[in-house]
C-alpha atoms as a PDB file:
ATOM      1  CA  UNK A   1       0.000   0.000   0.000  1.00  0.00           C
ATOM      2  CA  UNK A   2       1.241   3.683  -0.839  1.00  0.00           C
ATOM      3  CA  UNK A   3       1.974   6.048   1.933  1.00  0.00           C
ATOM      4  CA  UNK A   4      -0.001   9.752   1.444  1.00  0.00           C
ATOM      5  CA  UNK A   5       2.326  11.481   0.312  1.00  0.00           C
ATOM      6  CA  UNK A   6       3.168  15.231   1.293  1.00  0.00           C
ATOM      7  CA  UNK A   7       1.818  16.767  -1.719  1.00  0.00           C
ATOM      8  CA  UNK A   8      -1.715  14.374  -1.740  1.00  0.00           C
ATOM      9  CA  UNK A   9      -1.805  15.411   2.364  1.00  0.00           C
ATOM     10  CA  UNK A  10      -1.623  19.310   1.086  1.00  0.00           C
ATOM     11  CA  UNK A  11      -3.963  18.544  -2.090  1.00  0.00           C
ATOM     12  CA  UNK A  12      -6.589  17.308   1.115  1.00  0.00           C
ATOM     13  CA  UNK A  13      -6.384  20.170   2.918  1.00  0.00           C
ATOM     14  CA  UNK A  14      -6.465  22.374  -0.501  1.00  0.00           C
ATOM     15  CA  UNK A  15      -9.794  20.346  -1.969  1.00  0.00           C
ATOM     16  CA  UNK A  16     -11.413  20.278   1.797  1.00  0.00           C
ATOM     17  CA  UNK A  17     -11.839  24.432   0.754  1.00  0.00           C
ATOM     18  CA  UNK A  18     -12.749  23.793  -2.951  1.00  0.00           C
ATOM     19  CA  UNK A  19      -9.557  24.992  -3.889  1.00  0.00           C
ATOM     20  CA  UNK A  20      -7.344  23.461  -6.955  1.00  0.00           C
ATOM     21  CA  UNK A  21      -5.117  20.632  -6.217  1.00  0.00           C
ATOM     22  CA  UNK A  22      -1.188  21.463  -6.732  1.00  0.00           C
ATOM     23  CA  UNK A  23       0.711  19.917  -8.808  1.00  0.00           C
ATOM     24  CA  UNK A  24       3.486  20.406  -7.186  1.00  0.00           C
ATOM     25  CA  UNK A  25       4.895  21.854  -3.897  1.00  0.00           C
ATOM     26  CA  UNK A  26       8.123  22.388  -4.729  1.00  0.00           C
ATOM     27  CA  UNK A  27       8.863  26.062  -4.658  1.00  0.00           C
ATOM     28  CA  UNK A  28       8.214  28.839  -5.730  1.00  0.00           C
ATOM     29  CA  UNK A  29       4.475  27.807  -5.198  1.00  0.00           C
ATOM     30  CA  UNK A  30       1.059  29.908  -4.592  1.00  0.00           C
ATOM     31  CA  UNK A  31       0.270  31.078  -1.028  1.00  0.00           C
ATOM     32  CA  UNK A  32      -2.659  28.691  -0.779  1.00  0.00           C
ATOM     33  CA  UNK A  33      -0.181  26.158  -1.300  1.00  0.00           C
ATOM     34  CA  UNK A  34       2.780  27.866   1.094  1.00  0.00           C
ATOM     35  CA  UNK A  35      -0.239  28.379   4.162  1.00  0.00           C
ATOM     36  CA  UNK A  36      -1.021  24.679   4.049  1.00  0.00           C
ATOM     37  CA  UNK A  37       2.184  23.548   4.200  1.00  0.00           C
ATOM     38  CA  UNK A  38       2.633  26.057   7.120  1.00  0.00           C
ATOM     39  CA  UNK A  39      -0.194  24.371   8.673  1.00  0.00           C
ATOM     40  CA  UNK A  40       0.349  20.807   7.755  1.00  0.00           C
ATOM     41  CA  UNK A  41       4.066  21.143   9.262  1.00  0.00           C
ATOM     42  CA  UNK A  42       2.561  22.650  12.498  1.00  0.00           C
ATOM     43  CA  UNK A  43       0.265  19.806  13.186  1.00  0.00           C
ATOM     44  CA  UNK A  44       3.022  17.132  12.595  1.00  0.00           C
ATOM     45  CA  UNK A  45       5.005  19.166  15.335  1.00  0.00           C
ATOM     46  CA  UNK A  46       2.066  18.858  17.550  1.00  0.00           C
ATOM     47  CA  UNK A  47       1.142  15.788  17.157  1.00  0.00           C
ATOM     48  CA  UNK A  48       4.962  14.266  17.554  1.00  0.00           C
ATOM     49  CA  UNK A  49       5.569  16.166  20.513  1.00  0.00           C
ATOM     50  CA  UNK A  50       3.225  13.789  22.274  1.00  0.00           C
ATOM     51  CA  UNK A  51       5.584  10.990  22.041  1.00  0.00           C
ATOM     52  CA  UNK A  52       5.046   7.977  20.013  1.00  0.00           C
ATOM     53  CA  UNK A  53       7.014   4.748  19.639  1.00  0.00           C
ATOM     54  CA  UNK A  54       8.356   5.960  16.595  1.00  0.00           C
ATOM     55  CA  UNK A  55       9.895   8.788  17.687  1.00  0.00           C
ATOM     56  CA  UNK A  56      11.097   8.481  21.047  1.00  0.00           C
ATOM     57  CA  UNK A  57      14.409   7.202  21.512  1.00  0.00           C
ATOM     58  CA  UNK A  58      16.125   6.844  24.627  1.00  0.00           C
ATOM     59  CA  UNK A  59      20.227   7.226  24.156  1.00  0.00           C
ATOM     60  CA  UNK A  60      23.046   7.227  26.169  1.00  0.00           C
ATOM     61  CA  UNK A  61      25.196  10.439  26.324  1.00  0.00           C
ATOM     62  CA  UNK A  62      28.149  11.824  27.543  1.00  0.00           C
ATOM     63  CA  UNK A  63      28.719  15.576  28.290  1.00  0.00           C
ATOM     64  CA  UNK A  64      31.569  17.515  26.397  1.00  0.00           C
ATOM     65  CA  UNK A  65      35.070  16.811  27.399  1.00  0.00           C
ATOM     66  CA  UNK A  66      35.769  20.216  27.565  1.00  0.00           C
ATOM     67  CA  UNK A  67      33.284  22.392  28.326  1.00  0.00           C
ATOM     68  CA  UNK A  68      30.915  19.692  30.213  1.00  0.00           C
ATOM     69  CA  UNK A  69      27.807  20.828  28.336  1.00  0.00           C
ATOM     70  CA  UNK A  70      25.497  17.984  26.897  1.00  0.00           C
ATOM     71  CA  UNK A  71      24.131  19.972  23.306  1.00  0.00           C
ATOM     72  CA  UNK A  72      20.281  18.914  22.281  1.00  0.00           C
ATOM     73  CA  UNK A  73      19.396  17.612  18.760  1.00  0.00           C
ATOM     74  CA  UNK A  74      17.871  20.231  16.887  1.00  0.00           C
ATOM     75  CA  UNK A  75      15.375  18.263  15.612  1.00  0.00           C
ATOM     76  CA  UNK A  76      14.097  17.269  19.415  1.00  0.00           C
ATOM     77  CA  UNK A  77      11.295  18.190  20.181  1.00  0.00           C
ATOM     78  CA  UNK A  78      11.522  17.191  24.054  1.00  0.00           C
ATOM     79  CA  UNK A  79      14.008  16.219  26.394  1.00  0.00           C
ATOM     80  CA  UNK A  80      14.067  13.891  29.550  1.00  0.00           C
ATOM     81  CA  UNK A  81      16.798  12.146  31.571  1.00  0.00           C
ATOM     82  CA  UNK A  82      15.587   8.718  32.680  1.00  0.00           C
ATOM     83  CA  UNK A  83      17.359   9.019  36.361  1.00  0.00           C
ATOM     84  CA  UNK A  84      14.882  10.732  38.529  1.00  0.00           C
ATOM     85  CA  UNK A  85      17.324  11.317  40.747  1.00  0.00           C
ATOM     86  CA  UNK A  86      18.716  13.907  37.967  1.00  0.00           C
ATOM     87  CA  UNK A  87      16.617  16.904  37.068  1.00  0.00           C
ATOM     88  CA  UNK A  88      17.831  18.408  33.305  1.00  0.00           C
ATOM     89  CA  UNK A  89      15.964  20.410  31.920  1.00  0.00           C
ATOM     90  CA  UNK A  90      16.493  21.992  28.218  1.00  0.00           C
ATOM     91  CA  UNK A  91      17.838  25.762  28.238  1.00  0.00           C
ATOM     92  CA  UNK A  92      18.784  27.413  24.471  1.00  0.00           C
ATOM     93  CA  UNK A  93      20.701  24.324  22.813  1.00  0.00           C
ATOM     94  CA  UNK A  94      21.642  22.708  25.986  1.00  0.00           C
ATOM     95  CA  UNK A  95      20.464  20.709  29.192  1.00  0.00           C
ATOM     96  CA  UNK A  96      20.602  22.142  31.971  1.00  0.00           C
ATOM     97  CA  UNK A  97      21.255  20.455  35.724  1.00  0.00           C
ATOM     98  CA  UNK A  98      18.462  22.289  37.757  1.00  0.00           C
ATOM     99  CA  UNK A  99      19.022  21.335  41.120  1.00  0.00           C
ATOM    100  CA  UNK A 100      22.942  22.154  40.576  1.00  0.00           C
ATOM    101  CA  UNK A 101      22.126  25.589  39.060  1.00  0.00           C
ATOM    102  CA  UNK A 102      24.748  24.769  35.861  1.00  0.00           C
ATOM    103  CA  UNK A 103      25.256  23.458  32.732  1.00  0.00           C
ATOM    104  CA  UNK A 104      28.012  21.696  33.784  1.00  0.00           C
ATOM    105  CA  UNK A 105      27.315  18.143  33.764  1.00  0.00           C
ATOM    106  CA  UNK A 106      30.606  16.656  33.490  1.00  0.00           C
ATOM    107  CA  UNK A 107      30.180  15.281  37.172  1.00  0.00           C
ATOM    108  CA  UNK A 108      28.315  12.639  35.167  1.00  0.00           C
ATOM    109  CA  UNK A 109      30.294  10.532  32.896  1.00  0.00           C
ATOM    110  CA  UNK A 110      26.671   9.357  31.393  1.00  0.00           C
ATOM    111  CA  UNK A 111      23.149  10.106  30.789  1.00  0.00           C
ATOM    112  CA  UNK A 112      20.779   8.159  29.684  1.00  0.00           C
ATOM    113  CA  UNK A 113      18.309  10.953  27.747  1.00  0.00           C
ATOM    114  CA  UNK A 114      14.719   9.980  26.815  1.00  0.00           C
ATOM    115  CA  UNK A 115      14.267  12.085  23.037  1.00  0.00           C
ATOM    116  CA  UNK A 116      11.330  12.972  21.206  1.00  0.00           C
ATOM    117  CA  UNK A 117      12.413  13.917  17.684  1.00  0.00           C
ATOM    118  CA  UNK A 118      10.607  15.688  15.287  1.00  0.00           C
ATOM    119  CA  UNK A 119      10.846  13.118  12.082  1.00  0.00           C
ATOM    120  CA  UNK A 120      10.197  14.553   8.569  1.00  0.00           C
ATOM    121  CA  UNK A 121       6.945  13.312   6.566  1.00  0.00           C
ATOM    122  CA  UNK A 122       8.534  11.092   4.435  1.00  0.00           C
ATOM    123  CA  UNK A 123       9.402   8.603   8.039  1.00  0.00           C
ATOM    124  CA  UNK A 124       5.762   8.832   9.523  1.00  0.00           C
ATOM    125  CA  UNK A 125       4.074   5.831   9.708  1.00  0.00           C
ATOM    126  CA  UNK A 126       0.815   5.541   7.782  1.00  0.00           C
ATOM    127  CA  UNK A 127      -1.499   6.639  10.918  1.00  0.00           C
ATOM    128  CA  UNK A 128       0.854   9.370  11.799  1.00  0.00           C
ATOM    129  CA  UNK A 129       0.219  10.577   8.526  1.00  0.00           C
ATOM    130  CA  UNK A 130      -3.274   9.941   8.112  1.00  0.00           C
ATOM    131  CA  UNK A 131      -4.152  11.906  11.793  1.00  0.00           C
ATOM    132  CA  UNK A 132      -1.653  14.508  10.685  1.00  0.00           C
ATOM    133  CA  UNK A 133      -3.161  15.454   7.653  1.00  0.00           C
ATOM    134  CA  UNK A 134      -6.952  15.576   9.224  1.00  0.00           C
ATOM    135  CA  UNK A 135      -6.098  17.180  11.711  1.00  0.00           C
ATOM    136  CA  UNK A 136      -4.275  19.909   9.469  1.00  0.00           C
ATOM    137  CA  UNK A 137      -7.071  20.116   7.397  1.00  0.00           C
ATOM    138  CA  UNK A 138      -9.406  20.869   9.890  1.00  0.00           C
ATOM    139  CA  UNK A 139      -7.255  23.172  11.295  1.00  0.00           C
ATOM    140  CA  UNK A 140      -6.565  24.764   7.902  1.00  0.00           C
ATOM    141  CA  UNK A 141     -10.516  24.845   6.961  1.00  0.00           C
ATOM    142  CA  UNK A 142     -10.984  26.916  10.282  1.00  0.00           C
ATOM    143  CA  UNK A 143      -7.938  29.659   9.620  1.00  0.00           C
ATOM    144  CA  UNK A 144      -9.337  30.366   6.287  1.00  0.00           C
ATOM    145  CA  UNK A 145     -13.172  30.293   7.051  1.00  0.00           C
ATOM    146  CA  UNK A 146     -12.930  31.126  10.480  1.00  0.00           C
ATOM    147  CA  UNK A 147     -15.918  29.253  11.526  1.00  0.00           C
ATOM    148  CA  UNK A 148     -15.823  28.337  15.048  1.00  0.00           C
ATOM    149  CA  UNK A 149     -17.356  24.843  14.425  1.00  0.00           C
ATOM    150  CA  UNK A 150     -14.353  23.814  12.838  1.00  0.00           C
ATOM    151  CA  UNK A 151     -12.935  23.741  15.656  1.00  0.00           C
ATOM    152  CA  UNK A 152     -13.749  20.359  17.064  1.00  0.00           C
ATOM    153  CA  UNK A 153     -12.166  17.694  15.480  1.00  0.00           C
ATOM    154  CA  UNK A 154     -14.730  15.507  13.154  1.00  0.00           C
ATOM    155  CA  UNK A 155     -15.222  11.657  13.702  1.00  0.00           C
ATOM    156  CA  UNK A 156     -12.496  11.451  11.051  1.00  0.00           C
ATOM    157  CA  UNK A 157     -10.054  12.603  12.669  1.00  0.00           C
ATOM    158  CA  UNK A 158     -10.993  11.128  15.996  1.00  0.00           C
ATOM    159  CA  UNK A 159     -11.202   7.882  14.553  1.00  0.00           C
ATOM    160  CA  UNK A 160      -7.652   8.744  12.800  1.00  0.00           C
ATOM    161  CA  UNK A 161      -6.131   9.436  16.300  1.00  0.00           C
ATOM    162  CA  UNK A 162      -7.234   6.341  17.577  1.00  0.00           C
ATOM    163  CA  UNK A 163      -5.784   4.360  14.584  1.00  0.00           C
ATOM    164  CA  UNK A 164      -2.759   5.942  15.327  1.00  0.00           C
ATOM    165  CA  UNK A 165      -2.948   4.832  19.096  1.00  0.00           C
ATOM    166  CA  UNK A 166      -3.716   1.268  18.452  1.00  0.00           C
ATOM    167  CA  UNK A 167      -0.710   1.254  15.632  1.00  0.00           C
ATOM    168  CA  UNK A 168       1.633   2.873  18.176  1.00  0.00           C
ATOM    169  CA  UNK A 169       0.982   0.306  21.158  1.00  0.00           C
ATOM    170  CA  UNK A 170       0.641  -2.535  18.918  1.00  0.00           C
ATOM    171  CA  UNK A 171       4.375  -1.535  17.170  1.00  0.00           C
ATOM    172  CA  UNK A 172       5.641  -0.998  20.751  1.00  0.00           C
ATOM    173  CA  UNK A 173       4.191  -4.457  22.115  1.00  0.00           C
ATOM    174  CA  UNK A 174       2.751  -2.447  25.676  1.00  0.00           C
ATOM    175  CA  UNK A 175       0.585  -4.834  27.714  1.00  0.00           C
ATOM    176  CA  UNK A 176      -1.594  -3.973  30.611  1.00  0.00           C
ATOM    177  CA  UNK A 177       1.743  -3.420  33.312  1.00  0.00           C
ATOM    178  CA  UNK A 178       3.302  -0.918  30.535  1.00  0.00           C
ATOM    179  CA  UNK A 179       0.289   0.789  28.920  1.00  0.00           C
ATOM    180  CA  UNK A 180       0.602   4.262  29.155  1.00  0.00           C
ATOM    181  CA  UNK A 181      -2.396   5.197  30.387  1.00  0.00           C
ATOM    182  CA  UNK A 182      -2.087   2.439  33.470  1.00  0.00           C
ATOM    183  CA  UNK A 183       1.493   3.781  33.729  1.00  0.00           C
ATOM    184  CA  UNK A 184       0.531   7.117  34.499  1.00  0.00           C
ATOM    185  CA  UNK A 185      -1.457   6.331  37.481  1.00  0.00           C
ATOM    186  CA  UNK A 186       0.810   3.173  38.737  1.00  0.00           C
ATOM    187  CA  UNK A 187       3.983   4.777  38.177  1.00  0.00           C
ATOM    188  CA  UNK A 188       3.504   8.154  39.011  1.00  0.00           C
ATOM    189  CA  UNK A 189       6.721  10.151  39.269  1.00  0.00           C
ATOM    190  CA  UNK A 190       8.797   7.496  37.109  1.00  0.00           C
ATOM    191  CA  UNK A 191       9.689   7.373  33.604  1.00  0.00           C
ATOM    192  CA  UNK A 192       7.441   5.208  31.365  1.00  0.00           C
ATOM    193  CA  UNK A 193       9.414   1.983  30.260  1.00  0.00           C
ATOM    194  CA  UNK A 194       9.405   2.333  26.403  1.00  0.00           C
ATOM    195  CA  UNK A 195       9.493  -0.792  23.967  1.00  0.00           C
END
């Protein structure tokens, strides 16, 4: 089965207005075609900041020889240590050790560091893409109309989201002691074991 592509997700969000489908959006393109993939890009950075199976990562790092600063991905779009015991938080391009008051995290000679990364359309899953692109559509169809009733996601796009859900737990084989939704309650103030 083919994957939506980029240019059919825009096309959906372009036709859901009864505008003309591009051919293209490779630039230089029209500004109906520029503000949806404004719009379509903002909704895949919303909905990946969540936190799905596909792209969270957990990784082991070590701080800078030298200057003892640990520098964040650019393309992450949050941040976690796994330790509890260790509170970074992300500051500019770099964590930060909060109850230390530094940057300096060379006392450590490793992290481990939960990521969420920001992955480009053409490594979404299916779902991913499918929610993404209702979900910008909606969102598009209510910038450019500006009726409030669009809003309020449709069944569509609920029934997208779920899809999604089910695709990530069944790709990161939870059961009932790791599901995140029993996690949350059961676990509490510690990290949520990932696949």
């Amino acid at each position: 089965m083919k994957k939506t592509s980029q240019l059919e997700a825009i096309n959906t969000m372009l036709t859901a207005l009864g505008q003309r489908p591009a051919n293209s959006i490779a630039p230089p393109h029209g500004a109906d075609v520029a503000t949806a993939l404004l719009i379509l890009d903002e909704a895949s950075r919303e909905v990946q900041q969540r936190g799905w199976h596909f792209n969270t990562v957990v990784r082991t790092e070590t701080p800078n020889s030298t200057t003892g600063k640990l520098l964040v991905p650019a393309n992450a779009l949050r941040v976690d240590c796994t330790d509890t015991r260790i509170d970074l938080v992300q500051v500019g391009d770099y964590l930060y050790d909060e109850k230390n008051d530094t940057f300096d995290l060379s006392s450590y000679t490793s992290l481990e560091i939960e990521y969420v990364f920001l992955r480009p359309w053409e490594d979404l899953p299916q779902p991913a893409r499918t929610y993404i692109m209702l979900r910008a559509t909606r969102k598009h169809a209510a910038r450019i109309r500006g009726e409030s009733e669009l809003r309020s996601p449709s069944m569509d796009e609920v029934e997208a989201r779920a899809d999604l859900e089910e695709s990530d737990g069944n790709t990161a084989d939870y059961n009932i002691l790791t599901n995140w939704a029993h996690y949350r309650v059961v676990g509490r103030n510690t990290r949520f074991p990932r696949g």
